[in-house]
PDB file of N, CA and C in Angstrom:
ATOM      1  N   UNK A   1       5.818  -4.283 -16.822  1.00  0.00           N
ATOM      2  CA  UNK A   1       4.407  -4.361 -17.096  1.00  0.00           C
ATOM      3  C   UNK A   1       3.734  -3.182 -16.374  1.00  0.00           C
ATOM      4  N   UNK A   2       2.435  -2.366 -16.769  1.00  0.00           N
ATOM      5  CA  UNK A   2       1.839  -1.147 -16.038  1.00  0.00           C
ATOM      6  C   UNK A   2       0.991  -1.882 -15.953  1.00  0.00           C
ATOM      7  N   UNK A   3       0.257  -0.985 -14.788  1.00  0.00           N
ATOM      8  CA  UNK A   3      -1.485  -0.978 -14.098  1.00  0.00           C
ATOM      9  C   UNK A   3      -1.282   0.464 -14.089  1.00  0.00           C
ATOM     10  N   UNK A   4      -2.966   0.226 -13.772  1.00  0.00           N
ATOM     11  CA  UNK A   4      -3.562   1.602 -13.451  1.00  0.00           C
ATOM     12  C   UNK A   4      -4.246   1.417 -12.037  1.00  0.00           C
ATOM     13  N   UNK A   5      -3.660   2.278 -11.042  1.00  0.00           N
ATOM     14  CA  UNK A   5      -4.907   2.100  -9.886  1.00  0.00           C
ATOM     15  C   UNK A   5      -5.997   2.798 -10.385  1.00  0.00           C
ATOM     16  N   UNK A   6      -7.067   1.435  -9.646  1.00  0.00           N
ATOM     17  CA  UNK A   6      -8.628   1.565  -9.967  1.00  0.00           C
ATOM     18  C   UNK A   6      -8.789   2.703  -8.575  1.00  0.00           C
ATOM     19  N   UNK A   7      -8.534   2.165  -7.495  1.00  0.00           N
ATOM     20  CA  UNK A   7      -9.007   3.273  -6.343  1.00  0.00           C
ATOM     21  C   UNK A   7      -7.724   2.424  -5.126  1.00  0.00           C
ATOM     22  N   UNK A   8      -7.659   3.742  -4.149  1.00  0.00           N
ATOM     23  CA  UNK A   8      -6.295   3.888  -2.698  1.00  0.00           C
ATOM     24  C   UNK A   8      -7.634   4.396  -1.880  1.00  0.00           C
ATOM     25  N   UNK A   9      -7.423   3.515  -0.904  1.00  0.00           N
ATOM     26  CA  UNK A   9      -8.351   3.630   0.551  1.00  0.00           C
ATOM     27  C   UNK A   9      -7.435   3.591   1.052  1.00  0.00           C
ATOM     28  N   UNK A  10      -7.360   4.338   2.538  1.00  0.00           N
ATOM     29  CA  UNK A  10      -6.932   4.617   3.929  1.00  0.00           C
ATOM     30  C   UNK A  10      -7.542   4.087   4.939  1.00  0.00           C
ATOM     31  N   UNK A  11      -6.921   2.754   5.426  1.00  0.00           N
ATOM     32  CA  UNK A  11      -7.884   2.607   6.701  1.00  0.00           C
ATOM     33  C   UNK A  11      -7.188   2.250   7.488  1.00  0.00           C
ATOM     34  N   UNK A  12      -8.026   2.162   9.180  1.00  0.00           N
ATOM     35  CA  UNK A  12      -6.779   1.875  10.938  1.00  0.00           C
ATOM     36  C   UNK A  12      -7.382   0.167  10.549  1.00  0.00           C
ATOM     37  N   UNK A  13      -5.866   0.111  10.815  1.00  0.00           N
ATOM     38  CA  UNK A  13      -5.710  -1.524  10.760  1.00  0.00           C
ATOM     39  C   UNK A  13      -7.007  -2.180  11.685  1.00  0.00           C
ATOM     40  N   UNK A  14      -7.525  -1.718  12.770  1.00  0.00           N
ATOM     41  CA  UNK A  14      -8.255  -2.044  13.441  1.00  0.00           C
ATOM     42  C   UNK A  14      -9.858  -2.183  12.655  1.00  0.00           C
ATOM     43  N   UNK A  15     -10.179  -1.060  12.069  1.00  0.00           N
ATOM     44  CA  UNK A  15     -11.743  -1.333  10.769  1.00  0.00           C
ATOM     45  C   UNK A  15     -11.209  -2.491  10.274  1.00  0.00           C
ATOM     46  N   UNK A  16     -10.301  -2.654   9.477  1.00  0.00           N
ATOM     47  CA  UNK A  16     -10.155  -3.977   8.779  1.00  0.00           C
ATOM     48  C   UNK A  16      -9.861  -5.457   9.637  1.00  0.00           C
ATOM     49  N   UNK A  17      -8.975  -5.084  10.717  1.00  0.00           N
ATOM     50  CA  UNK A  17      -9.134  -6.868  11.262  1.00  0.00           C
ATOM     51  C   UNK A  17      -9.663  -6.657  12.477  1.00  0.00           C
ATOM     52  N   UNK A  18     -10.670  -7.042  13.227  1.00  0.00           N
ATOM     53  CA  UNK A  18     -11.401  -6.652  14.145  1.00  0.00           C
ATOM     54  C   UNK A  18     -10.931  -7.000  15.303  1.00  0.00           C
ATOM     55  N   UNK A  19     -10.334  -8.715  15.244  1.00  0.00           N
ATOM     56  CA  UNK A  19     -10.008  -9.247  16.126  1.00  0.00           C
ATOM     57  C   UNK A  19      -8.196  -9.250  16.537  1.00  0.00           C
ATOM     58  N   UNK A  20      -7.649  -9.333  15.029  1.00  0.00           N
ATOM     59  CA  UNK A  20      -5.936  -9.461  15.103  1.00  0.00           C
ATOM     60  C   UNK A  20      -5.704  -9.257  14.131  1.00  0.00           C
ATOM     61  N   UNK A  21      -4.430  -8.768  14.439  1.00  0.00           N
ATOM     62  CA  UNK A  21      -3.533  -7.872  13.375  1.00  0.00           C
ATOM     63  C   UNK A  21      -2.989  -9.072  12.313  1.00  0.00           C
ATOM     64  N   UNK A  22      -2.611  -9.208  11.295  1.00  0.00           N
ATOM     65  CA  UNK A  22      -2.130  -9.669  10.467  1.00  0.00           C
ATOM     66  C   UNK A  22      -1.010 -10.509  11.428  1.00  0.00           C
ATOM     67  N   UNK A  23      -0.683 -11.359  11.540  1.00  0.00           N
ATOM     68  CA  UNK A  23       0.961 -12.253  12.217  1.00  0.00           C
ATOM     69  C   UNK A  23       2.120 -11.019  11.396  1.00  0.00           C
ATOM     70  N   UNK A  24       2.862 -10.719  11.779  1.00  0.00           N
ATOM     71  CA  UNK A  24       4.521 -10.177  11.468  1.00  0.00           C
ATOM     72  C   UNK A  24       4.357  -8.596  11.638  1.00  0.00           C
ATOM     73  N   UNK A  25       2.811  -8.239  11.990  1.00  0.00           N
ATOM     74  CA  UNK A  25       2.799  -6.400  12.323  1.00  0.00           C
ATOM     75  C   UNK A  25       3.165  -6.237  13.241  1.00  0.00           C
ATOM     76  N   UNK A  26       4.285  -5.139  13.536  1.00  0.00           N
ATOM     77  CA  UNK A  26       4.163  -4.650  14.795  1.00  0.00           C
ATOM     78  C   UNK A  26       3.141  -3.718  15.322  1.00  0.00           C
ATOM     79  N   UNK A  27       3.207  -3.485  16.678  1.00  0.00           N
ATOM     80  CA  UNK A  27       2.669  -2.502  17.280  1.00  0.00           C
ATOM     81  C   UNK A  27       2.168  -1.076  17.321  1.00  0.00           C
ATOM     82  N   UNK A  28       3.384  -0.691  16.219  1.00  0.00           N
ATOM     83  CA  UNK A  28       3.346   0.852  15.097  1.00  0.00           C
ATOM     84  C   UNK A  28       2.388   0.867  14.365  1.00  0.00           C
ATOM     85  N   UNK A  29       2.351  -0.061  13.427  1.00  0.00           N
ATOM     86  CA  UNK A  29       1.669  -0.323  12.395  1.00  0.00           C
ATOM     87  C   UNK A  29       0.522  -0.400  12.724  1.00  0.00           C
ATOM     88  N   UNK A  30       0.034   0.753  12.273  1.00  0.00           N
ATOM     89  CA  UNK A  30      -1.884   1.315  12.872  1.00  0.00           C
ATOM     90  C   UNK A  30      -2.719   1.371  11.651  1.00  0.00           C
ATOM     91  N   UNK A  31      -1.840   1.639  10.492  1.00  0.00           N
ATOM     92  CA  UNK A  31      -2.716   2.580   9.383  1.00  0.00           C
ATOM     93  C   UNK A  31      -2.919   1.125   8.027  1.00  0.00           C
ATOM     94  N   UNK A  32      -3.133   1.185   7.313  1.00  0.00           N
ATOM     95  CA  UNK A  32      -3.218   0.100   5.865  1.00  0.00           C
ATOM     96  C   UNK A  32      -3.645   1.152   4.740  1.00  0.00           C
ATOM     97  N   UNK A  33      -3.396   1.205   3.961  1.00  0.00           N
ATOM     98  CA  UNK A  33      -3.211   1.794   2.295  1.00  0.00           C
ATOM     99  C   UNK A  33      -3.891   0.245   1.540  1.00  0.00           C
ATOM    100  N   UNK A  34      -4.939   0.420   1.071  1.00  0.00           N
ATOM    101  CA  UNK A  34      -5.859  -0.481   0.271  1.00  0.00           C
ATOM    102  C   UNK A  34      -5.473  -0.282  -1.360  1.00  0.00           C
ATOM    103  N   UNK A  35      -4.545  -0.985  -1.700  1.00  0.00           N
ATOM    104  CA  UNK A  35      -4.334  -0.230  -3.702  1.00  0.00           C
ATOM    105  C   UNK A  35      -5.183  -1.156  -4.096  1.00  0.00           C
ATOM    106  N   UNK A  36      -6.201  -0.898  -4.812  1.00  0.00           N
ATOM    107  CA  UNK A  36      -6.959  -1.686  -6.614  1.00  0.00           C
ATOM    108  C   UNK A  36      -6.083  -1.589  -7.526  1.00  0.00           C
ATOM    109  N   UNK A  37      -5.565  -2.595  -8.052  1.00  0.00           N
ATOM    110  CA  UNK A  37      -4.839  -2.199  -9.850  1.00  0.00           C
ATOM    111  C   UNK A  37      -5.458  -3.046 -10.617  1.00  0.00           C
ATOM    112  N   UNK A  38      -5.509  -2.663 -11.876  1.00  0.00           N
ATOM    113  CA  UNK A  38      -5.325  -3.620 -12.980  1.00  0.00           C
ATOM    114  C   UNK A  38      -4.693  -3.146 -13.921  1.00  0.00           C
ATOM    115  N   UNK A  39      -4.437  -4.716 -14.354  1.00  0.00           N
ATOM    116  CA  UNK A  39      -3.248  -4.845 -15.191  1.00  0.00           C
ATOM    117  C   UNK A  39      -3.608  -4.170 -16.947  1.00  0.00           C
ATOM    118  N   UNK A  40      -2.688  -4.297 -17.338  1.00  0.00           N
ATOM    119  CA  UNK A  40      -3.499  -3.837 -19.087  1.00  0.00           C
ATOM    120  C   UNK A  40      -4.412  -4.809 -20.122  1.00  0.00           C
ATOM    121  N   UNK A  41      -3.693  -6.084 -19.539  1.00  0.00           N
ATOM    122  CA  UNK A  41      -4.742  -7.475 -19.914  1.00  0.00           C
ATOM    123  C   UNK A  41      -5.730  -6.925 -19.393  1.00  0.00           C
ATOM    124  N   UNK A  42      -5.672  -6.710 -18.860  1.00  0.00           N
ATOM    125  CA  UNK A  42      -7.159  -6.961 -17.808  1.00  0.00           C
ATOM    126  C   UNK A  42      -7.317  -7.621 -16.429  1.00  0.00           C
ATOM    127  N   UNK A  43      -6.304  -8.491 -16.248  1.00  0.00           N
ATOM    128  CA  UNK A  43      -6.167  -8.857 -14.834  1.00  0.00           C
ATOM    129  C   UNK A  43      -5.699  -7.856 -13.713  1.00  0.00           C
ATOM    130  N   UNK A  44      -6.932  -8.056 -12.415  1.00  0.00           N
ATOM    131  CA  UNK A  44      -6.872  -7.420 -11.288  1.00  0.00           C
ATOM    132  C   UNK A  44      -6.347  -7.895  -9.824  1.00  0.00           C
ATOM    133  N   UNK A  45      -5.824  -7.432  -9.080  1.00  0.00           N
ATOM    134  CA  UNK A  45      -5.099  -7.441  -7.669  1.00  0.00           C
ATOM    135  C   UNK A  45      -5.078  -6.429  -6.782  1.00  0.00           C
ATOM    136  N   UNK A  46      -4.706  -6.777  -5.455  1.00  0.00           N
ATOM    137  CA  UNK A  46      -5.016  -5.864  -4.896  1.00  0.00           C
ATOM    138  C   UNK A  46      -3.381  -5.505  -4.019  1.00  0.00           C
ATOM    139  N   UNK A  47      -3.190  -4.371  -3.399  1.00  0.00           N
ATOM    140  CA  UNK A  47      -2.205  -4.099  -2.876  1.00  0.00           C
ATOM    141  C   UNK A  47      -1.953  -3.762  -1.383  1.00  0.00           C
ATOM    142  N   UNK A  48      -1.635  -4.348  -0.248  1.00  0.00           N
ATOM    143  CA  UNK A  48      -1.478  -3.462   0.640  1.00  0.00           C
ATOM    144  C   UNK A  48      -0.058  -3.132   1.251  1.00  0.00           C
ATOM    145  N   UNK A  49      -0.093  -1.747   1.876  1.00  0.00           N
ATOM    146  CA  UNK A  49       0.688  -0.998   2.401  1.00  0.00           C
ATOM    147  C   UNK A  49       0.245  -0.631   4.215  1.00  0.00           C
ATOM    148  N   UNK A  50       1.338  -1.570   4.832  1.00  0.00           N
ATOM    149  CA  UNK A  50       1.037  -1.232   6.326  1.00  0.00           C
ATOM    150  C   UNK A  50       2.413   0.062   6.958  1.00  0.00           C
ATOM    151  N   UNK A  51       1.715   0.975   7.518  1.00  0.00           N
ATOM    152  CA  UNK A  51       2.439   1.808   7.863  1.00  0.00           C
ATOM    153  C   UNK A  51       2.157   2.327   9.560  1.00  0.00           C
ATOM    154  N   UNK A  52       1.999   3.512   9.702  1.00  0.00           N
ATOM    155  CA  UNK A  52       1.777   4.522  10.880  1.00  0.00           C
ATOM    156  C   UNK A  52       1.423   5.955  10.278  1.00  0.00           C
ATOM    157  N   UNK A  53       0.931   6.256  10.534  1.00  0.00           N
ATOM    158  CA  UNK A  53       0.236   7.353   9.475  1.00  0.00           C
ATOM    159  C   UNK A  53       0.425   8.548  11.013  1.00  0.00           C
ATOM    160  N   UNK A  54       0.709   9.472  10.662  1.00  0.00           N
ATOM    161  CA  UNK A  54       0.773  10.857  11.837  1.00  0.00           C
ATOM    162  C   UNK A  54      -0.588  11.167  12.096  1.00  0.00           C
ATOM    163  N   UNK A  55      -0.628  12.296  12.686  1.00  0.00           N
ATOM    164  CA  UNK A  55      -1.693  13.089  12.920  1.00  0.00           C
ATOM    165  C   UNK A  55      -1.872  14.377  11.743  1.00  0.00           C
ATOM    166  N   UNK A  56      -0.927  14.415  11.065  1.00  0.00           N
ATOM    167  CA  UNK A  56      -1.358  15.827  10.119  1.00  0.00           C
ATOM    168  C   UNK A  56      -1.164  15.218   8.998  1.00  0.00           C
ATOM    169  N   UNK A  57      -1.330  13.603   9.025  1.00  0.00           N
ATOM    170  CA  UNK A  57      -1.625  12.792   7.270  1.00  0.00           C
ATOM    171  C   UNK A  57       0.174  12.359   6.880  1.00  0.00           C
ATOM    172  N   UNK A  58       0.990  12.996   7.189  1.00  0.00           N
ATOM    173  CA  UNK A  58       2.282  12.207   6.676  1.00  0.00           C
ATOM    174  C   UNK A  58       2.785  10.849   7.450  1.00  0.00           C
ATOM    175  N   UNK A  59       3.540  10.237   7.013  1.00  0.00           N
ATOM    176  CA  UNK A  59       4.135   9.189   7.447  1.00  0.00           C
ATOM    177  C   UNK A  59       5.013   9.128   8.310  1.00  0.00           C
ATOM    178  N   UNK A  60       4.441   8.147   9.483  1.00  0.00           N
ATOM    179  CA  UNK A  60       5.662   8.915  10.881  1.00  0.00           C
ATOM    180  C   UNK A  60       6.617   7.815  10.876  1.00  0.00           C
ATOM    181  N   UNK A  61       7.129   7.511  12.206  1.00  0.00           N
ATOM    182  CA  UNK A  61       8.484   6.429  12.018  1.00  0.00           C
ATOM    183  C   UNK A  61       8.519   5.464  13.327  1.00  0.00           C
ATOM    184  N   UNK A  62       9.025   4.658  13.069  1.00  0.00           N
ATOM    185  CA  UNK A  62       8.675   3.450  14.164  1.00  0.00           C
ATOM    186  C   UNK A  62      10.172   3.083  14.670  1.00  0.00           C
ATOM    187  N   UNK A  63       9.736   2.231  15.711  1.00  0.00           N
ATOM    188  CA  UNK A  63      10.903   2.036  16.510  1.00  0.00           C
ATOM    189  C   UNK A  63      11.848   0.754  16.702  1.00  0.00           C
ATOM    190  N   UNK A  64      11.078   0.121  15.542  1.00  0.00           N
ATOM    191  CA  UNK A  64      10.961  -1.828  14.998  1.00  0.00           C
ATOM    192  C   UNK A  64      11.478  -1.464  13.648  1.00  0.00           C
ATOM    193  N   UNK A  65      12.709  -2.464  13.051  1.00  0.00           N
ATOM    194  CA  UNK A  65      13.350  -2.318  11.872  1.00  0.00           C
ATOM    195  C   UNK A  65      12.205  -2.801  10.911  1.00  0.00           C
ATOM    196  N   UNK A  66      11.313  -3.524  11.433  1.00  0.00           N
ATOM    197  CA  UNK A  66      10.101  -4.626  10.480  1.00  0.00           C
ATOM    198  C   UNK A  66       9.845  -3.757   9.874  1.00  0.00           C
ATOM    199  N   UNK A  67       9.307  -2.775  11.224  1.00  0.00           N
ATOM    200  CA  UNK A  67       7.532  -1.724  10.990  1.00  0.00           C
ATOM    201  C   UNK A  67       8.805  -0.110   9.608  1.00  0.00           C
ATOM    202  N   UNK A  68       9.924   0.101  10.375  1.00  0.00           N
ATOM    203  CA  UNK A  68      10.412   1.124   9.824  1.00  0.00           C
ATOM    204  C   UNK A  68      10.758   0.498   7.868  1.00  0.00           C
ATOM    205  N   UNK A  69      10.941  -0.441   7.892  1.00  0.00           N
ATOM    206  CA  UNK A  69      11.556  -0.891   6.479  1.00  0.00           C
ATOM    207  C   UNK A  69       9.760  -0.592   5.529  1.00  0.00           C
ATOM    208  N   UNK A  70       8.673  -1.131   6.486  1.00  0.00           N
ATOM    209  CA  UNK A  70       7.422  -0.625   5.706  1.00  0.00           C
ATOM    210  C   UNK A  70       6.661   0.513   5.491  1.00  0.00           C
ATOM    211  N   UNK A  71       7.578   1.429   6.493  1.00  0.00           N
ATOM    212  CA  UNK A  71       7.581   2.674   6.597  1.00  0.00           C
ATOM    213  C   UNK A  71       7.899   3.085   4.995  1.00  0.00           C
ATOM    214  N   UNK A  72       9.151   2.842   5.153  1.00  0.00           N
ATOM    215  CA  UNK A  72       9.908   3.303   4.098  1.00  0.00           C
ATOM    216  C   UNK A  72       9.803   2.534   2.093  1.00  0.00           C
ATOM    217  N   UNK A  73       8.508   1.478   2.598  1.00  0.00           N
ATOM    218  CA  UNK A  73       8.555   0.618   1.170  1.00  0.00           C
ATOM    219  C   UNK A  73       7.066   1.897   0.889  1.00  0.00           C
ATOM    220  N   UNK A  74       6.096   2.605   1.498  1.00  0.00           N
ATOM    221  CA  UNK A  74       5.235   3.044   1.266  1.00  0.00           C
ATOM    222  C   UNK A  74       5.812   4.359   0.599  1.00  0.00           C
ATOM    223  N   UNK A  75       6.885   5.292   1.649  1.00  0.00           N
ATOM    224  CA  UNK A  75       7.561   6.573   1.142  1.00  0.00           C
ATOM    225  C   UNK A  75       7.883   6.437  -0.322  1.00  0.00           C
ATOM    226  N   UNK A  76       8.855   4.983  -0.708  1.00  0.00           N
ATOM    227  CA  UNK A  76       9.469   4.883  -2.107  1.00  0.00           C
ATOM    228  C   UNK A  76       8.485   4.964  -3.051  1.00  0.00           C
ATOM    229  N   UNK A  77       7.181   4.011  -2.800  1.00  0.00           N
ATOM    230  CA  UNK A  77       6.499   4.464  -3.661  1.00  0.00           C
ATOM    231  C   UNK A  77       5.646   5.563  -3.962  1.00  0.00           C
ATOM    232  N   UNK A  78       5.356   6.376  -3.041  1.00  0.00           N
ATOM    233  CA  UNK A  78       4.966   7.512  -3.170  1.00  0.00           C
ATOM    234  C   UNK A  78       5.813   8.537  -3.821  1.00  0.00           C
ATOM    235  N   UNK A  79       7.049   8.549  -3.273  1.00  0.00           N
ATOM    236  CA  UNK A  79       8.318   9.483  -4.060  1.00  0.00           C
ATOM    237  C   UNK A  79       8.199   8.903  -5.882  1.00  0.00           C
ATOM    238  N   UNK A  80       8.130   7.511  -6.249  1.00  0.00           N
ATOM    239  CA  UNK A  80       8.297   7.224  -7.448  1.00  0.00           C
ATOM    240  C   UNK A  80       7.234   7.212  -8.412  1.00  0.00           C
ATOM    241  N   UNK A  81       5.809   7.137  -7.851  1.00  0.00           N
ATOM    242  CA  UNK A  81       4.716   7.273  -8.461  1.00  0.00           C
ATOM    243  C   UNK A  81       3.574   8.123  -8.342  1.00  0.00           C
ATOM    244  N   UNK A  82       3.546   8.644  -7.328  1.00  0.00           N
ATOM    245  CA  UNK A  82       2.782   9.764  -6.428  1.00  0.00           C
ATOM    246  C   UNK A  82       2.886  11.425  -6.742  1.00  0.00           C
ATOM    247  N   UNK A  83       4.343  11.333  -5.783  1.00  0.00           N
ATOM    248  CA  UNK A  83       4.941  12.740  -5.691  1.00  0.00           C
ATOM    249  C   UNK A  83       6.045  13.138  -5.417  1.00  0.00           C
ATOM    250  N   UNK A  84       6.938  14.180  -5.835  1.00  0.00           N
ATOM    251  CA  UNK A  84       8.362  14.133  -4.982  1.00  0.00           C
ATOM    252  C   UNK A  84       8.846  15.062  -3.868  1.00  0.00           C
ATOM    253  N   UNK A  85       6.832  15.745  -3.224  1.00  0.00           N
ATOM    254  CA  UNK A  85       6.782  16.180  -1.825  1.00  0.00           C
ATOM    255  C   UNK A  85       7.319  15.506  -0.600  1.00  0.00           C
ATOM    256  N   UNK A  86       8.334  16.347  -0.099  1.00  0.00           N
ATOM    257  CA  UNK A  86       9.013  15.665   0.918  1.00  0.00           C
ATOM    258  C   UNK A  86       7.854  15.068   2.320  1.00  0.00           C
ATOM    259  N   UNK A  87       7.236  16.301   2.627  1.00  0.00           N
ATOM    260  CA  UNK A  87       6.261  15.646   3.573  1.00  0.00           C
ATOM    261  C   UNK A  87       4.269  15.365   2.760  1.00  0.00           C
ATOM    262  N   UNK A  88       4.653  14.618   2.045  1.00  0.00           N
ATOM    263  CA  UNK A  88       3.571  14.657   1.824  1.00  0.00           C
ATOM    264  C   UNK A  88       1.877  14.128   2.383  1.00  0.00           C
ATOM    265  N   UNK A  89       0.987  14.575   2.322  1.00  0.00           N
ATOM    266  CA  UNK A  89       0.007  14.582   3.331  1.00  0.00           C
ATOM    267  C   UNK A  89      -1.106  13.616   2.133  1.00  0.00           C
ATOM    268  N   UNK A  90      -0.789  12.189   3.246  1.00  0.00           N
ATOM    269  CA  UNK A  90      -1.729  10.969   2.528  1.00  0.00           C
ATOM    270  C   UNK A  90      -2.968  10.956   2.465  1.00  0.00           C
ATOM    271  N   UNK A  91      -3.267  11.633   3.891  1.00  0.00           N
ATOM    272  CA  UNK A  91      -5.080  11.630   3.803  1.00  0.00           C
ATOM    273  C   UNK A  91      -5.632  12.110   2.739  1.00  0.00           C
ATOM    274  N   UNK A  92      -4.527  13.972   2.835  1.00  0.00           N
ATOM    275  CA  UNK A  92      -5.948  14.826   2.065  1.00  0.00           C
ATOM    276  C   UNK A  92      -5.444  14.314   0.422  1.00  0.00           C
ATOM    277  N   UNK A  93      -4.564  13.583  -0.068  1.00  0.00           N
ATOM    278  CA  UNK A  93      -4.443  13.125  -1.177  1.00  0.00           C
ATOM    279  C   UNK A  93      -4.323  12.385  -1.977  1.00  0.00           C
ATOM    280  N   UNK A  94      -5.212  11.102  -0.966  1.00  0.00           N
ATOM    281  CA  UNK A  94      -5.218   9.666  -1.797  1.00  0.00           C
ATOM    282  C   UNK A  94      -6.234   9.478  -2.810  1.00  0.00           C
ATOM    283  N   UNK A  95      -7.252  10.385  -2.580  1.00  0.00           N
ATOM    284  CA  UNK A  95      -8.321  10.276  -3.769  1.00  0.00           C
ATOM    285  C   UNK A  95      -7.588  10.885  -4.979  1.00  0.00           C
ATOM    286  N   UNK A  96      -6.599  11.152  -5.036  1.00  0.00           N
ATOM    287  CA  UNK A  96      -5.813  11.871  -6.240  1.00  0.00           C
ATOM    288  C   UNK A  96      -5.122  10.861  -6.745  1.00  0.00           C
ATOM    289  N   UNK A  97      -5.073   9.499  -6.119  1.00  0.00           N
ATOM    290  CA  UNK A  97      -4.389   8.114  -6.486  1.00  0.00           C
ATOM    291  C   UNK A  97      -5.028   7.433  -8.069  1.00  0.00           C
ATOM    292  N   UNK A  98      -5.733   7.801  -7.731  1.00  0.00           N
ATOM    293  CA  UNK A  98      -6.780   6.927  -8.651  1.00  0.00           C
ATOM    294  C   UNK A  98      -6.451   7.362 -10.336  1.00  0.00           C
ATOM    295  N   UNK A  99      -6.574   6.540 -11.114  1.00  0.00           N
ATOM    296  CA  UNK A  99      -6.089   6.455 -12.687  1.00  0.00           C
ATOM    297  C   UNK A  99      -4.455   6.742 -12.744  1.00  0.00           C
ATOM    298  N   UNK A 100      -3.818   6.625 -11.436  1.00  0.00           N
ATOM    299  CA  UNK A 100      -1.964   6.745 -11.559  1.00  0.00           C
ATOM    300  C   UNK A 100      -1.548   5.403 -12.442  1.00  0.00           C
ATOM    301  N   UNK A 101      -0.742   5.901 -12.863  1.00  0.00           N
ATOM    302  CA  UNK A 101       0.135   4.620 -14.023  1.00  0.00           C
ATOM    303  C   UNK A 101       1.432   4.243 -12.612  1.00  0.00           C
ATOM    304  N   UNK A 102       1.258   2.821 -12.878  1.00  0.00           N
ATOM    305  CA  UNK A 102       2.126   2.109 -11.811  1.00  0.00           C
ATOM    306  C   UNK A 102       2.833   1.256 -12.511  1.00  0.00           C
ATOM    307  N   UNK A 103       4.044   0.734 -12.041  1.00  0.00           N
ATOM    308  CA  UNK A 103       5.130  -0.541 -12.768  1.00  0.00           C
ATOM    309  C   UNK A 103       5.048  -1.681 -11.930  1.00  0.00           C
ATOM    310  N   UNK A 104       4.486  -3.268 -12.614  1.00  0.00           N
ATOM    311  CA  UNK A 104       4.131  -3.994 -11.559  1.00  0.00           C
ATOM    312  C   UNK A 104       4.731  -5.415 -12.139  1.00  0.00           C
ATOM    313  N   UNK A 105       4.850  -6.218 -11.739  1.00  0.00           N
ATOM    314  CA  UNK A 105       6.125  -7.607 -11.877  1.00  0.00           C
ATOM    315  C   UNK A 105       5.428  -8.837 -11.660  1.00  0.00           C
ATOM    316  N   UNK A 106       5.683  -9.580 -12.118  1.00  0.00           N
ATOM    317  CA  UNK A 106       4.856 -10.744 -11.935  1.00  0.00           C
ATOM    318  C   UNK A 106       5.655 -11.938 -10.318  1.00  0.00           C
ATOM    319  N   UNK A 107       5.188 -12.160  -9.464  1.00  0.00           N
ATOM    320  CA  UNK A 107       5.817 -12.289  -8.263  1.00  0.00           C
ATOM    321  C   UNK A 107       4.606 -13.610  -8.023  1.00  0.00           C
ATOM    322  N   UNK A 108       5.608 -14.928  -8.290  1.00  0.00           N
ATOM    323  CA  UNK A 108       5.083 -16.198  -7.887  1.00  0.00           C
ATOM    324  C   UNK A 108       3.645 -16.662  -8.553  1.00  0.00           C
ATOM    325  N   UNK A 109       2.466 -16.372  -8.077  1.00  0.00           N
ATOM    326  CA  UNK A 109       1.214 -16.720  -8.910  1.00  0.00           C
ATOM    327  C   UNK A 109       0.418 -15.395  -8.822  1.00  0.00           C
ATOM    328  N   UNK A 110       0.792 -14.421  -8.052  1.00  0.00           N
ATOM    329  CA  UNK A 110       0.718 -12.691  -8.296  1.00  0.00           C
ATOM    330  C   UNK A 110       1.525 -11.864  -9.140  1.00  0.00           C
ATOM    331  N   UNK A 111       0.711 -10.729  -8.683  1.00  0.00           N
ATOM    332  CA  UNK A 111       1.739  -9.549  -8.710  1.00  0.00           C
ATOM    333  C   UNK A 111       1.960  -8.274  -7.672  1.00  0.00           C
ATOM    334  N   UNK A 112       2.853  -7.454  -7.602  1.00  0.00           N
ATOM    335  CA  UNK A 112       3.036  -6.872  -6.706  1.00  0.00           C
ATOM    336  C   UNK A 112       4.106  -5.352  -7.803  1.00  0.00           C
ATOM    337  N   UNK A 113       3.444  -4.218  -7.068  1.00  0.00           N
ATOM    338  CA  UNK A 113       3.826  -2.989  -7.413  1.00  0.00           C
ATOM    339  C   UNK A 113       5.729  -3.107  -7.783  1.00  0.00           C
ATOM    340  N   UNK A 114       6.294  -2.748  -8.354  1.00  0.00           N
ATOM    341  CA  UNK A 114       7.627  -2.519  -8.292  1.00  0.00           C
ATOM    342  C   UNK A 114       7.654  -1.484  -7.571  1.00  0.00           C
ATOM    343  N   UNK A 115       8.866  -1.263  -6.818  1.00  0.00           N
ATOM    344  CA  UNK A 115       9.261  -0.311  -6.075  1.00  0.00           C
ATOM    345  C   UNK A 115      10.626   0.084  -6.051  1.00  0.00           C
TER     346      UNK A 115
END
């Protein structure tokens, strides 16, 4: 099944939960990737991506198998739908997210990006 992202925000986990981190984040995990999709029906969802984001916008690496495996679920999809820039730089190019064709699965009473 495709979507289209509507819009990809970048934000420190901290703007979004003021008080506490989500239960199962580690300590790495600073950054959140906000996806909008909708579906071709017409049904909408939302996506997130917890990572560690560098200082010059690429994706750095953690020291927790949790935080590194979400490291690496954000890279796949960027390599498969994004770009196939090895270091690629998220900040200056998430507004370039927007109208991407994505592959997405129907997962329990959601959905969630294939990867």
């Amino acid at each position: 099944m495709k979507a289209i992202i509507k819009s990809a925000k970048l934000r420190r986990i901290d703007d979004v939960w003021k008080k506490h981190k989500p239960q199962g984040l580690g300590f790495s995990d600073t950054d959140v990737i906000i996806i909008e999709l909708k579906i071709k029906e017409g049904k909408e969802f939302t996506q997130n991506f917890y990572f560690r984001l560098k200082g010059d916008g690429t994706v750095g690496h953690s020291i927790t198998k949790a935080s590194e495996k979400r490291q690496l679920n954000i890279l796949t999809f960027i390599k498969r739908y994004i770009s196939k820039e090895k270091n690629y730089n998220i900040r200056a190019n998430i507004i370039k997210w927007k109208d991407k064709e994505v592959e997405v699965e129907k997962l329990d009473a959601g959905y969630t990006i294939k990867i």
